[in-house]
N, C-alpha and C. Protein backbone atom coordinates (compact mmCIF):
# COMPACT_ATOMS: atom_id res chain seq x y z
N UNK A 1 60.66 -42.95 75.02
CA UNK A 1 59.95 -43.70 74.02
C UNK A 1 58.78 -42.86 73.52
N UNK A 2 58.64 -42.73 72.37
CA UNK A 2 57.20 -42.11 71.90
C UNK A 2 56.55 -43.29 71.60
N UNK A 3 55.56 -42.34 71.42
CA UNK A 3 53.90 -42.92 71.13
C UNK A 3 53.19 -42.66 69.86
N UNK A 4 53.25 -42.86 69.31
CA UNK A 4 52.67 -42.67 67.48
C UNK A 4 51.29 -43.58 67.76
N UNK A 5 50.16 -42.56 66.80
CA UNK A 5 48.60 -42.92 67.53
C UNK A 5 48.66 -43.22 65.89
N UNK A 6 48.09 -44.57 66.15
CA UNK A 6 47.65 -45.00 64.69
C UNK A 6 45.94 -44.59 64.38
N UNK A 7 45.35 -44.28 62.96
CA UNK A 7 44.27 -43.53 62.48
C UNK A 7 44.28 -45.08 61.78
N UNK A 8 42.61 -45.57 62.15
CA UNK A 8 42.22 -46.55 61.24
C UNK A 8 41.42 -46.06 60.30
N UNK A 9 41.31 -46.14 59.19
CA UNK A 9 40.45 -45.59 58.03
C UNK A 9 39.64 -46.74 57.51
N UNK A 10 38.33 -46.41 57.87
CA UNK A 10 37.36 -47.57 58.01
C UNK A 10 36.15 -47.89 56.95
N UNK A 11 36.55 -46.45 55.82
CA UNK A 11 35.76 -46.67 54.57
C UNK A 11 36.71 -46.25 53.82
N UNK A 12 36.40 -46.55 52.38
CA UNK A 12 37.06 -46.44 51.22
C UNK A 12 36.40 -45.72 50.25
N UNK A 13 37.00 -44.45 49.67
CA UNK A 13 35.67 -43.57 48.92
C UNK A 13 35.51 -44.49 47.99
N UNK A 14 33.86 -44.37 47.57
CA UNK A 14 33.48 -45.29 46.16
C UNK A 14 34.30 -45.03 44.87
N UNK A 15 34.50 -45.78 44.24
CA UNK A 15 35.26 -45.44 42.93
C UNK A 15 33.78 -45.04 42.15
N UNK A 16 34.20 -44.27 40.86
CA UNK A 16 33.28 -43.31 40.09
C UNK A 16 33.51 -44.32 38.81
N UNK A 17 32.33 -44.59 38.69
CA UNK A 17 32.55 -45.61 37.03
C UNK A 17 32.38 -44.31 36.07
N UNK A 18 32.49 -43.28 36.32
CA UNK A 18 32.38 -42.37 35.03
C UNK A 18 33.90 -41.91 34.88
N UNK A 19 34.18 -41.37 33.43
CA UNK A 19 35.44 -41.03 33.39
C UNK A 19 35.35 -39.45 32.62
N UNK A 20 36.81 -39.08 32.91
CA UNK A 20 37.02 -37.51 32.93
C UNK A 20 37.11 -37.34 31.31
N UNK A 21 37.20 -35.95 30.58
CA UNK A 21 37.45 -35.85 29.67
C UNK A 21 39.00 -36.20 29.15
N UNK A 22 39.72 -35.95 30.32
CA UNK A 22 41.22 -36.47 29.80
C UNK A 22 41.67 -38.04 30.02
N UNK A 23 40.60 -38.54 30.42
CA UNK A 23 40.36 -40.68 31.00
C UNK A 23 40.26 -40.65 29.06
N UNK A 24 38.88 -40.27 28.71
CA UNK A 24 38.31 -40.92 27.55
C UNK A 24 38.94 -40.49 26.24
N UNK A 25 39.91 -39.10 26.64
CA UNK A 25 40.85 -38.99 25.23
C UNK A 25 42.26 -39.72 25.32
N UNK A 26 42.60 -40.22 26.57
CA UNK A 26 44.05 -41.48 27.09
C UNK A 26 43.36 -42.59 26.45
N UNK A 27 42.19 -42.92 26.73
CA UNK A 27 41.90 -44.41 26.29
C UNK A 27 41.09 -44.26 25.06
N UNK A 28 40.70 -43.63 24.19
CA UNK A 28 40.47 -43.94 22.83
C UNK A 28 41.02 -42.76 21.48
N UNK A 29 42.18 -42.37 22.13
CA UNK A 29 43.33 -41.41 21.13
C UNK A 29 42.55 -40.76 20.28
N UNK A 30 41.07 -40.12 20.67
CA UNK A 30 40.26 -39.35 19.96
C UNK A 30 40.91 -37.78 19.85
N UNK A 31 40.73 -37.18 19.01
CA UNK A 31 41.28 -35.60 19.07
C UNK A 31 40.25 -34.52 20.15
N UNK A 32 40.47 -33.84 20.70
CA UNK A 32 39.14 -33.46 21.65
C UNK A 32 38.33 -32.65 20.65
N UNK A 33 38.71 -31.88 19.96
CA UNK A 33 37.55 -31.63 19.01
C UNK A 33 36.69 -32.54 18.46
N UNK A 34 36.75 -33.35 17.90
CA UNK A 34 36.39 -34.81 17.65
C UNK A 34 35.16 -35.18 18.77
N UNK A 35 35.79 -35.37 19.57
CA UNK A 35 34.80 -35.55 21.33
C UNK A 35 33.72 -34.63 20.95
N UNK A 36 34.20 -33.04 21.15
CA UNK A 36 33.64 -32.13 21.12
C UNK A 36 32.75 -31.64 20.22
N UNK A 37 32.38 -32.61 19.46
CA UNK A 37 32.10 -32.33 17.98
C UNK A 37 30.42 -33.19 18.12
N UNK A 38 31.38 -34.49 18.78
CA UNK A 38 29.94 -35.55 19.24
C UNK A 38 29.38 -35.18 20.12
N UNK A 39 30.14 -34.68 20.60
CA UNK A 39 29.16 -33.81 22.36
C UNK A 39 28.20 -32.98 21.57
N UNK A 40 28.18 -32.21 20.54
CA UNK A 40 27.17 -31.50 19.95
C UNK A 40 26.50 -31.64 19.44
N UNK A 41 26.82 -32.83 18.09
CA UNK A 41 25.41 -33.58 17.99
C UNK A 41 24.83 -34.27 18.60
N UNK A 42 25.31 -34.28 20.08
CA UNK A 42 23.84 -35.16 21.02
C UNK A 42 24.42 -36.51 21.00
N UNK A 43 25.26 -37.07 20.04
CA UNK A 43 26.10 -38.20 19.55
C UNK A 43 26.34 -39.53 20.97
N UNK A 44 27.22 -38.21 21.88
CA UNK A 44 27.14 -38.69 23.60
C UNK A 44 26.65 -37.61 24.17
N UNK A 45 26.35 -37.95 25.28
CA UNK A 45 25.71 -37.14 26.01
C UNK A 45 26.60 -37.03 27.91
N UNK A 46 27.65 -36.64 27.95
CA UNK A 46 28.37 -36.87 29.27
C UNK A 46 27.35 -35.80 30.60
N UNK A 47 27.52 -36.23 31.34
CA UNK A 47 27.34 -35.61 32.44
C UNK A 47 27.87 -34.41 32.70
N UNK A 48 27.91 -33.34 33.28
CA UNK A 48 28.04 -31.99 33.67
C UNK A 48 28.22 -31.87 35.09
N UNK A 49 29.66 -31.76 35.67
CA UNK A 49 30.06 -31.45 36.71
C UNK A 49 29.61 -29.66 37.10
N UNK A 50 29.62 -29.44 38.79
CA UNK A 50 29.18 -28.54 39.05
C UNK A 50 30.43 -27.67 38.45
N UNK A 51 31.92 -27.42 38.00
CA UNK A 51 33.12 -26.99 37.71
C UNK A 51 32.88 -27.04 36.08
N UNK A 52 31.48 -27.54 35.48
CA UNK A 52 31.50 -27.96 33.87
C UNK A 52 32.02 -28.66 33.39
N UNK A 53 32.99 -29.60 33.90
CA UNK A 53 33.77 -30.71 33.15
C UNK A 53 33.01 -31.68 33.32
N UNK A 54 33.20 -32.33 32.02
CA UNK A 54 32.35 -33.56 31.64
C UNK A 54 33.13 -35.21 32.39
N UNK A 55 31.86 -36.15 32.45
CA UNK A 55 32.13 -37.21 32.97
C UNK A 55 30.87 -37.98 31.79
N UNK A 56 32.23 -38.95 31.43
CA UNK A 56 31.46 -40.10 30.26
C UNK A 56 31.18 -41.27 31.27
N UNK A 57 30.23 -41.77 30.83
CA UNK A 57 29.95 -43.55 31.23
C UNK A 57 30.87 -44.38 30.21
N UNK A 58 30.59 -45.58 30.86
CA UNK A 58 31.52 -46.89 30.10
C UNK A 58 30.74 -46.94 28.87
N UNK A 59 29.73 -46.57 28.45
CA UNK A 59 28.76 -46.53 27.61
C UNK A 59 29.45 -45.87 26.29
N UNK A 60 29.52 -44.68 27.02
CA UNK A 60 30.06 -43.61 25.82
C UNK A 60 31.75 -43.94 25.60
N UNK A 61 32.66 -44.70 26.22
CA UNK A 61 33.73 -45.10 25.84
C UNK A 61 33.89 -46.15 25.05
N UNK A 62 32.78 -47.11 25.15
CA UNK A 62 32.48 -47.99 24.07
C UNK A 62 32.25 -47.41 22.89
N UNK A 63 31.20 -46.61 22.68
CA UNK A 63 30.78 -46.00 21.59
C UNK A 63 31.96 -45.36 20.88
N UNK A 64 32.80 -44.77 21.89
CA UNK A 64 33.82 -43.92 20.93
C UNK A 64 34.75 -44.47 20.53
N UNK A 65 35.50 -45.64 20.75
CA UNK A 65 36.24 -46.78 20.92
C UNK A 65 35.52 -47.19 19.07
N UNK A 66 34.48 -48.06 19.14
CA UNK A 66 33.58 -48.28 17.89
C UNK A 66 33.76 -47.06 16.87
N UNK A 67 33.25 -45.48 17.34
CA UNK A 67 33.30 -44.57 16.40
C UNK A 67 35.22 -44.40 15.55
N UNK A 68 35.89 -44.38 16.65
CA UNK A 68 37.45 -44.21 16.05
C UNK A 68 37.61 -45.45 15.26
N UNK A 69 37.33 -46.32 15.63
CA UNK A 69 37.79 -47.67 14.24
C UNK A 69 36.74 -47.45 13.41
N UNK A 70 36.07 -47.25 12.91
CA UNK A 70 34.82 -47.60 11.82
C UNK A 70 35.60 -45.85 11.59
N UNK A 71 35.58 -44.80 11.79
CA UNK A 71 35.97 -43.73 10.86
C UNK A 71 37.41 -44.03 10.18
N UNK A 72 38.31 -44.44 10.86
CA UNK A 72 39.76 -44.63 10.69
C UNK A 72 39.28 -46.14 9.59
N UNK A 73 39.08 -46.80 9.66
CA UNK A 73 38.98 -48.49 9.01
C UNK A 73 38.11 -47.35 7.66
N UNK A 74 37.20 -47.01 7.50
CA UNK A 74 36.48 -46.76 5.98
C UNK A 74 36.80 -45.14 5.99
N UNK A 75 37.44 -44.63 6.34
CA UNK A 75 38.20 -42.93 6.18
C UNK A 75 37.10 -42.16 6.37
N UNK A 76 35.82 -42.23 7.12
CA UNK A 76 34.64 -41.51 7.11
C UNK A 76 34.84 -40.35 7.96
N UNK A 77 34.03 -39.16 7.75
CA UNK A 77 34.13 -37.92 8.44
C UNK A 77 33.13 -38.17 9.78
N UNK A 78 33.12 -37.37 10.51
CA UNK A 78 32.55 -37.35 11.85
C UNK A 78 31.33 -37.94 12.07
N UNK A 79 30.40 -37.17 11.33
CA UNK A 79 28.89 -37.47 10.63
C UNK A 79 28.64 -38.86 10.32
N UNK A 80 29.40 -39.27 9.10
CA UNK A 80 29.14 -40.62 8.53
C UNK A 80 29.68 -41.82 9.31
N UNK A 81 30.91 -41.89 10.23
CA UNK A 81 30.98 -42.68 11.43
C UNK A 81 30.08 -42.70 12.61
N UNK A 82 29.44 -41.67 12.84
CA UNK A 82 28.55 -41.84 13.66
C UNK A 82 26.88 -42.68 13.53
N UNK A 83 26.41 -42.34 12.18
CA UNK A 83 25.37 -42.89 11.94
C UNK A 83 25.78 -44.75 11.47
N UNK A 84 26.75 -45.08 10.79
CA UNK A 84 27.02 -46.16 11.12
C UNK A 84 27.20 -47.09 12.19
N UNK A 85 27.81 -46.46 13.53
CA UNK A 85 28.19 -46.92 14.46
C UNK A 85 26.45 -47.23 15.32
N UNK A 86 25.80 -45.92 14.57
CA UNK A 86 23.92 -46.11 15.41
C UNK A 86 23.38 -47.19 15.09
N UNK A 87 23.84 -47.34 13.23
CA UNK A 87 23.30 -48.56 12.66
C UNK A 87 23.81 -49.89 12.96
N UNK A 88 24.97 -49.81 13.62
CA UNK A 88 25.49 -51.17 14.00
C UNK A 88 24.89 -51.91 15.20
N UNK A 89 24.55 -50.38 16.14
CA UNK A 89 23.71 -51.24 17.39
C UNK A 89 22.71 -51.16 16.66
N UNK A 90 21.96 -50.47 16.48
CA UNK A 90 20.34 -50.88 16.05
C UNK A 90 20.46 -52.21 15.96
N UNK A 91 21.43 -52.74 14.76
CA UNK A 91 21.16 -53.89 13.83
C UNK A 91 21.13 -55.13 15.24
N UNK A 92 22.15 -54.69 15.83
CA UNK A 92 22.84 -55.73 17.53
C UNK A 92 21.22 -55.48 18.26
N UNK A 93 20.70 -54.38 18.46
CA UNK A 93 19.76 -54.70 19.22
C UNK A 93 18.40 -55.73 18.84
N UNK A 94 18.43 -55.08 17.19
CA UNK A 94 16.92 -55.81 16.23
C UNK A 94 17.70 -57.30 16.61
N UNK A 95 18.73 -58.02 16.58
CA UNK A 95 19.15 -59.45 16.58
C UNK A 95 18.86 -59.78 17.91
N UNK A 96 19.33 -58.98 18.87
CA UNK A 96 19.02 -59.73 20.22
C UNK A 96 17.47 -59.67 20.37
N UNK A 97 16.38 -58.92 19.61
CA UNK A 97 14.67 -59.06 20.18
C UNK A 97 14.62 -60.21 19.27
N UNK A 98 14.95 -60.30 18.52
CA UNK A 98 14.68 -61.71 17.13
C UNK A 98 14.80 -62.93 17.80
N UNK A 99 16.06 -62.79 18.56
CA UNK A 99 16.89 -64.25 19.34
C UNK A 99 15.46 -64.12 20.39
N UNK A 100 15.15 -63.36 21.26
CA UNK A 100 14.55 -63.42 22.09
C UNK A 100 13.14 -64.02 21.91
N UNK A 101 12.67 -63.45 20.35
CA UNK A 101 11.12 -63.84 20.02
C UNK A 101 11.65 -65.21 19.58
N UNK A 102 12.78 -65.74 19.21
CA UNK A 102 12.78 -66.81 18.46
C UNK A 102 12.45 -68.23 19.95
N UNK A 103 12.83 -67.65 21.00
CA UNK A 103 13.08 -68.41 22.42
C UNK A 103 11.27 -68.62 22.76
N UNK A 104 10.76 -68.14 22.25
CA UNK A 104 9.54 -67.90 23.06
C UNK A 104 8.37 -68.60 22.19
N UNK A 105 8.91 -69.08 21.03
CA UNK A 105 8.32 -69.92 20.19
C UNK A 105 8.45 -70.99 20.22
């Protein structure tokens, strides 16, 4: 009869809420130049692995998610989807301090 020694594994590595450069071009069918384009104007800003590959937040997958429909929906070039997409939160953020001052009155 053998004996087979069972290994209990008693932690679970943390999952990484950031995603790879090939996560955020699967989930928002961006062209990587495109990516690469916003990565330069400062647009997103991903993290920098010690290997140089980038890691986006849920942050910046939202954003790019928003940037691909608003360029694709009004045919805008890189530039002009992006400053819209700034102006859309701005506008989302100026509404939520408004709602907020409106609470406090």
């Amino acid at each position: 009869m053998e004996i087979k020694q069972v290994v209990a594994i008693t932690t679970v590595p943390a999952r990484s809420e950031r995603l790879s450069f090939a996560q955020v071009q699967e989930l928002t069918g961006l062209h990587p130049t495109i990516v690469g384009e916003l990565i330069e104007l400062g647009w997103i800003t991903p993290e920098r692995t010690t290997a140089d590959a980038y890691l986006f937040r849920p942050r910046d997958l939202y954003r790019l998610r928003k940037f691909d429909r608003i360029s694709r929906d009004f045919e805008l070039p890189v530039l002009g989807a992006s400053i819209v997409v700034d102006l859309l939160e701005r506008i989302e953020y100026l509404e939520t301090k408004v709602r907020e001052m409106s609470r406090l009155l």
